[in-house]
N, C-alpha and C. Protein backbone atom coordinates (compact mmCIF):
# COMPACT_ATOMS: atom_id res chain seq x y z
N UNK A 1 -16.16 -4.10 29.49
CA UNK A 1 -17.33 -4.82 29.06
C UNK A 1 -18.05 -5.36 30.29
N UNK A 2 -19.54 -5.45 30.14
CA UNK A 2 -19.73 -5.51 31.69
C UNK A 2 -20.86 -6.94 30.77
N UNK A 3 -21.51 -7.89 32.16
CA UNK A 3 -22.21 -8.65 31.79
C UNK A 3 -23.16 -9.04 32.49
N UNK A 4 -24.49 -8.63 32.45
CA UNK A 4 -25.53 -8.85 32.97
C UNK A 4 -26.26 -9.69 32.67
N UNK A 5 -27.15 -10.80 33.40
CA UNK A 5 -27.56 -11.76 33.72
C UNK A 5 -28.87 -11.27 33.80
N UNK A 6 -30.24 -11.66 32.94
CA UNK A 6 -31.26 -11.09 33.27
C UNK A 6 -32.36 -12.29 32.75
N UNK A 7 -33.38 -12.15 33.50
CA UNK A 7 -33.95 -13.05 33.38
C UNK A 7 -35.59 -13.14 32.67
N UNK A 8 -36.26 -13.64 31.89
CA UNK A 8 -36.94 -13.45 30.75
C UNK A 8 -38.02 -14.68 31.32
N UNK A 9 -39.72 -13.64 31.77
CA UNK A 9 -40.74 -14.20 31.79
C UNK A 9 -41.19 -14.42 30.54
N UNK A 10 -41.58 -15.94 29.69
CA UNK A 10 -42.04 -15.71 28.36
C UNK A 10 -43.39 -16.81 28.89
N UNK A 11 -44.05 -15.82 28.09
CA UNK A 11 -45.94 -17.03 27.99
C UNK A 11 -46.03 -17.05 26.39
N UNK A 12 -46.61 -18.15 26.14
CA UNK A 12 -47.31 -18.30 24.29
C UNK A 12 -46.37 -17.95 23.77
N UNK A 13 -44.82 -18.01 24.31
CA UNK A 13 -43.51 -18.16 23.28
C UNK A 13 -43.45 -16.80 22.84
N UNK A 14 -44.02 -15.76 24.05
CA UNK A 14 -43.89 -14.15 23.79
C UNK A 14 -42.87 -14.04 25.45
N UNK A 15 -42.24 -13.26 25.12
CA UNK A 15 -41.61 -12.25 26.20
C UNK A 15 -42.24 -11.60 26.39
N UNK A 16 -42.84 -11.40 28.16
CA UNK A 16 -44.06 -10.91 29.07
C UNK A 16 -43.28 -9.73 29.84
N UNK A 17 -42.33 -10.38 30.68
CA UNK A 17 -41.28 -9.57 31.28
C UNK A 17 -40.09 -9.52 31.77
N UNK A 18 -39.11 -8.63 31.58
CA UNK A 18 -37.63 -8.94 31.56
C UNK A 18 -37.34 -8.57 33.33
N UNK A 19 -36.44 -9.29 34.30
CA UNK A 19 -36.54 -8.63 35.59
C UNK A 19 -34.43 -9.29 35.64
N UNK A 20 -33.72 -8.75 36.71
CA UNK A 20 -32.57 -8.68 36.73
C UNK A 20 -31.81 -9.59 37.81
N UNK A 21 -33.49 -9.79 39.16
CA UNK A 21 -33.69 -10.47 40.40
C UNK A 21 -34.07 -11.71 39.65
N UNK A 22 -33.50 -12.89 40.05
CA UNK A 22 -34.21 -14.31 39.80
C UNK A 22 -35.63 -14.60 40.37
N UNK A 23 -35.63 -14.40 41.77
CA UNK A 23 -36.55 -14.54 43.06
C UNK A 23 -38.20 -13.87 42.34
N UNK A 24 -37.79 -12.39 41.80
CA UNK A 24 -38.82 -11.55 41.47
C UNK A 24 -39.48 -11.98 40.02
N UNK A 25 -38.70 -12.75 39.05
CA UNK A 25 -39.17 -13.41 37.62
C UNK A 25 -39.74 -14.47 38.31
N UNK A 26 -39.50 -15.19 39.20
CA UNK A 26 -39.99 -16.55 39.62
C UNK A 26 -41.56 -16.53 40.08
N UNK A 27 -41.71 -15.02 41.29
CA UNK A 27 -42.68 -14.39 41.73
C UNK A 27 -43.51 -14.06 40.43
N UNK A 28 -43.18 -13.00 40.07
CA UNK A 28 -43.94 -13.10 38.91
C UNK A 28 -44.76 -14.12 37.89
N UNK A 29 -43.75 -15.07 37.69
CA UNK A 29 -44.15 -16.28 36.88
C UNK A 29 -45.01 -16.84 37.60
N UNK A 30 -45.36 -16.89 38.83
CA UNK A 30 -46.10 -18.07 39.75
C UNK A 30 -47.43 -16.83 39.74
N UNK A 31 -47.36 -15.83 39.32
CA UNK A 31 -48.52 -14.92 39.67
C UNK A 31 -49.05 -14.91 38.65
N UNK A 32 -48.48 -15.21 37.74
CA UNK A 32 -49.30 -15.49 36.05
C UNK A 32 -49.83 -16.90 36.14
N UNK A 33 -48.98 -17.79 36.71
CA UNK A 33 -50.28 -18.85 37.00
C UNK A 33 -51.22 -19.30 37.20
N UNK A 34 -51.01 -18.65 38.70
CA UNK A 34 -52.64 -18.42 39.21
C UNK A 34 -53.26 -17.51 38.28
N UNK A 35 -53.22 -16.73 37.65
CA UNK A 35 -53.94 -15.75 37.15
C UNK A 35 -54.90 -16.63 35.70
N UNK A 36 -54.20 -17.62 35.35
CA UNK A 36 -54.33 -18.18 34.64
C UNK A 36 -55.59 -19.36 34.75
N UNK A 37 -55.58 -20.09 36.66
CA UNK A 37 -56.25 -20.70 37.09
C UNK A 37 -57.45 -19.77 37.04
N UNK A 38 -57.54 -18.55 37.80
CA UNK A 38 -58.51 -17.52 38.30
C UNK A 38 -59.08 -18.03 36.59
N UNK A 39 -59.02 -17.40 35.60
CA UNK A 39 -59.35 -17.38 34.42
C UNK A 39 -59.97 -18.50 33.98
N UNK A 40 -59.54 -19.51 34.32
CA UNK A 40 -59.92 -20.60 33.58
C UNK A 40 -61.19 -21.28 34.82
N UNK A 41 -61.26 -20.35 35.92
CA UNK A 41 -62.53 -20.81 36.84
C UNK A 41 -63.71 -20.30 36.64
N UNK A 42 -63.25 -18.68 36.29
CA UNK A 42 -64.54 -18.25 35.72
C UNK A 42 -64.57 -18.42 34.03
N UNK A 43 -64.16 -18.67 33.34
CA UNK A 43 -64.53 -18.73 32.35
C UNK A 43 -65.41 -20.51 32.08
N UNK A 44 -65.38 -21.47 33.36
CA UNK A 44 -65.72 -22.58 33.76
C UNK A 44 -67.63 -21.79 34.63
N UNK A 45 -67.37 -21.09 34.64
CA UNK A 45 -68.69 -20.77 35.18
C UNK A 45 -69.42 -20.51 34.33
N UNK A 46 -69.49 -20.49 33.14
CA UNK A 46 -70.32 -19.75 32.30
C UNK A 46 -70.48 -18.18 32.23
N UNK A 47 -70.05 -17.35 33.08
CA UNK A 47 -70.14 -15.79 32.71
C UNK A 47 -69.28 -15.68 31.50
N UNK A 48 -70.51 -14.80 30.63
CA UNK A 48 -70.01 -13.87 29.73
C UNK A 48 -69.12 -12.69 29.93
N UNK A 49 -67.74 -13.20 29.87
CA UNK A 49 -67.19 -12.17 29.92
C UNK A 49 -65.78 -11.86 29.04
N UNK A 50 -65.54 -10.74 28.20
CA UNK A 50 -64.85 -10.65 27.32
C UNK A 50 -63.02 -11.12 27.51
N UNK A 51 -62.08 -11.00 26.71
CA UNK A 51 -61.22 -12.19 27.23
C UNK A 51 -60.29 -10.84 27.79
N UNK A 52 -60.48 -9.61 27.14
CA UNK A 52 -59.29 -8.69 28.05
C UNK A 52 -59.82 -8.85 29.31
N UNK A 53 -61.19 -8.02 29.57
CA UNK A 53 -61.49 -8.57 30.93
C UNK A 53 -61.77 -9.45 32.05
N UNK A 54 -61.91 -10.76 31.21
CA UNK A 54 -61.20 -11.62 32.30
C UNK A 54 -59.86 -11.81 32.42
N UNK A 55 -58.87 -11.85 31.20
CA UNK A 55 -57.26 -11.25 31.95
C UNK A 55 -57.25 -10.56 32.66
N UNK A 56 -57.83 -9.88 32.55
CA UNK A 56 -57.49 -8.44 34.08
C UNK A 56 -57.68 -8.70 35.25
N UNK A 57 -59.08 -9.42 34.90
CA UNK A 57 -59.89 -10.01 36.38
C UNK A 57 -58.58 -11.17 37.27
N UNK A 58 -58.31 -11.65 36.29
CA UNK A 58 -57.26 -13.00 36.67
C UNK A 58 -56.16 -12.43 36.93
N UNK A 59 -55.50 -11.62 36.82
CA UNK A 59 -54.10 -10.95 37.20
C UNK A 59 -54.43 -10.07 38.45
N UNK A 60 -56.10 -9.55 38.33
CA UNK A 60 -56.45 -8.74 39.75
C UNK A 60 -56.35 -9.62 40.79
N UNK A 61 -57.12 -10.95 40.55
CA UNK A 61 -57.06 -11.85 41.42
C UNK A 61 -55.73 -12.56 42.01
N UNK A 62 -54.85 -12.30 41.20
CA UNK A 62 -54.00 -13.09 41.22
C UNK A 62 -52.74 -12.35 42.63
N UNK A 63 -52.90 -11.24 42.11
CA UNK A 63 -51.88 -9.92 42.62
C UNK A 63 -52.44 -9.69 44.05
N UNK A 64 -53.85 -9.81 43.72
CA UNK A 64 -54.46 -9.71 45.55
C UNK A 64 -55.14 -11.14 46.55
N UNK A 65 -54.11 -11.93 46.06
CA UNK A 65 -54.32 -13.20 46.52
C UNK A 65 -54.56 -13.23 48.16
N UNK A 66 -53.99 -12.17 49.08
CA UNK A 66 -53.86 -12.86 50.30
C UNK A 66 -55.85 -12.13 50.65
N UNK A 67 -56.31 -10.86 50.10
CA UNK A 67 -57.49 -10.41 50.07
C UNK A 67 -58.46 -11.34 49.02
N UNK A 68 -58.05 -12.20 48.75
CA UNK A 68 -59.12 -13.15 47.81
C UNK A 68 -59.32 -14.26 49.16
N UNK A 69 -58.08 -14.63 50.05
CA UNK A 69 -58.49 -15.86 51.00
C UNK A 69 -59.13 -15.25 52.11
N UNK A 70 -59.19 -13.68 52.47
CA UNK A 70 -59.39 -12.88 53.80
C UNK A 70 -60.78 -13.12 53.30
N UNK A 71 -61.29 -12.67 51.73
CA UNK A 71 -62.89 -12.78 51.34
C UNK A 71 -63.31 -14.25 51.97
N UNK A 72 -62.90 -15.46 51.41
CA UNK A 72 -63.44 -16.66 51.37
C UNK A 72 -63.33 -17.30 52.42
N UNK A 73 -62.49 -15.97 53.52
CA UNK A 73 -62.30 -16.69 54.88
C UNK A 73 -61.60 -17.98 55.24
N UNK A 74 -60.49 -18.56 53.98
CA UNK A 74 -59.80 -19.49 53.77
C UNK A 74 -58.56 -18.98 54.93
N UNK A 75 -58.43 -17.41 55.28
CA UNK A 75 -57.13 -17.28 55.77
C UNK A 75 -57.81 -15.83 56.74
N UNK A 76 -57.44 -15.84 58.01
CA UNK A 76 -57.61 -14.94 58.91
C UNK A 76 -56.63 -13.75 58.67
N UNK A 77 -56.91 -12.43 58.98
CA UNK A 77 -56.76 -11.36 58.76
C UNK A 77 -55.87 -11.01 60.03
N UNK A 78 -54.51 -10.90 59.95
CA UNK A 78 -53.49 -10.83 61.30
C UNK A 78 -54.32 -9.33 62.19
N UNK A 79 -54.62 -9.64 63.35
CA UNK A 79 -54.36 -8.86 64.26
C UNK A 79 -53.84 -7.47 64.55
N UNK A 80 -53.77 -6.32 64.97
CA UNK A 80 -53.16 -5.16 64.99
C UNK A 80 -52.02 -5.64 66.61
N UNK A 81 -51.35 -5.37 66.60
CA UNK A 81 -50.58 -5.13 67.77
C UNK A 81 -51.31 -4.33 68.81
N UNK A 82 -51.22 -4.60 69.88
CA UNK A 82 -51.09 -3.40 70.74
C UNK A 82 -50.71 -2.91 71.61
N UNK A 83 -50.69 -1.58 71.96
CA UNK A 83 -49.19 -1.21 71.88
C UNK A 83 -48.94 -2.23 73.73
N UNK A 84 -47.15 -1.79 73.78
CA UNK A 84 -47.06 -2.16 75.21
C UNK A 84 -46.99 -1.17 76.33
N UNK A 85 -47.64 -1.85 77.83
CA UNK A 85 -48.19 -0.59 78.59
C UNK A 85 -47.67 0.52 78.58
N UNK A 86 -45.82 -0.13 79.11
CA UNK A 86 -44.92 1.55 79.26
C UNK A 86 -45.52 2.66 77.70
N UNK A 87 -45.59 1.86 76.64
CA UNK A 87 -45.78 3.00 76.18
C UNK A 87 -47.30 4.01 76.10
N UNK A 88 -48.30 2.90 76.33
CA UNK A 88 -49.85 3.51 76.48
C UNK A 88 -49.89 3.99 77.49
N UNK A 89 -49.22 4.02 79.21
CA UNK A 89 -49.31 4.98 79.86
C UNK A 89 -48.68 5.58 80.23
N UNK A 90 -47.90 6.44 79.03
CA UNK A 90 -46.69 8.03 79.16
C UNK A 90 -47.31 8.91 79.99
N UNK A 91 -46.78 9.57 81.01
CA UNK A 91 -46.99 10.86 81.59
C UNK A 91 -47.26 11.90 80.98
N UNK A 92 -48.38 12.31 81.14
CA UNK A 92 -48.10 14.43 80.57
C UNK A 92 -47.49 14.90 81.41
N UNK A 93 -46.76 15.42 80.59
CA UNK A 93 -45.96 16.75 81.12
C UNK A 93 -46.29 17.57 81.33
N UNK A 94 -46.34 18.47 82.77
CA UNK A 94 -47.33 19.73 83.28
C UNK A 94 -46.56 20.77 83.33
């Protein structure tokens, strides 16, 4: 008999999603939050907009949070590396 431990995202007293990781239901749960805020900002604006598609909008927002602060310029966009010399000036081989 084996026994697994799994862990149960529920909203409006519905089961949303079942996950097996604690860390990843927790993630999740905190991403339905915000998604929830997103929602309840624009639907605070007055746009007409239908309620699937602002769920969507709010879970889009929610999922691409670190590209919602890169937009609003709340959060800088890391840098590329580059590279180090030994390796930018390799020899050709003749």
């Amino acid at each position: 008999m084996a026994v697994e431990t799994r862990y149960v995202v529920v909203r409006n007293g519905e089961e949303v999603k079942t996950f097996v990781d604690k860390k990843q239901a927790d993630e999740y749960d905190r991403m339905l939050d915000m998604a929830a805020a997103m929602e309840d900002l624009v639907t605070a604006s007055g746009i007409k907009i239908s309620e699937d598609a602002l769920e969507q909008l709010g879970v889009y927002l929610a999922e691409n949070r670190e590209e919602v602060l890169y937009a609003l310029q709340a959060k800088r966009r890391p840098q590329p590396k580059k590279p180090k010399p030994e390796q930018a000036a390799e020899p050709d081989a003749a």
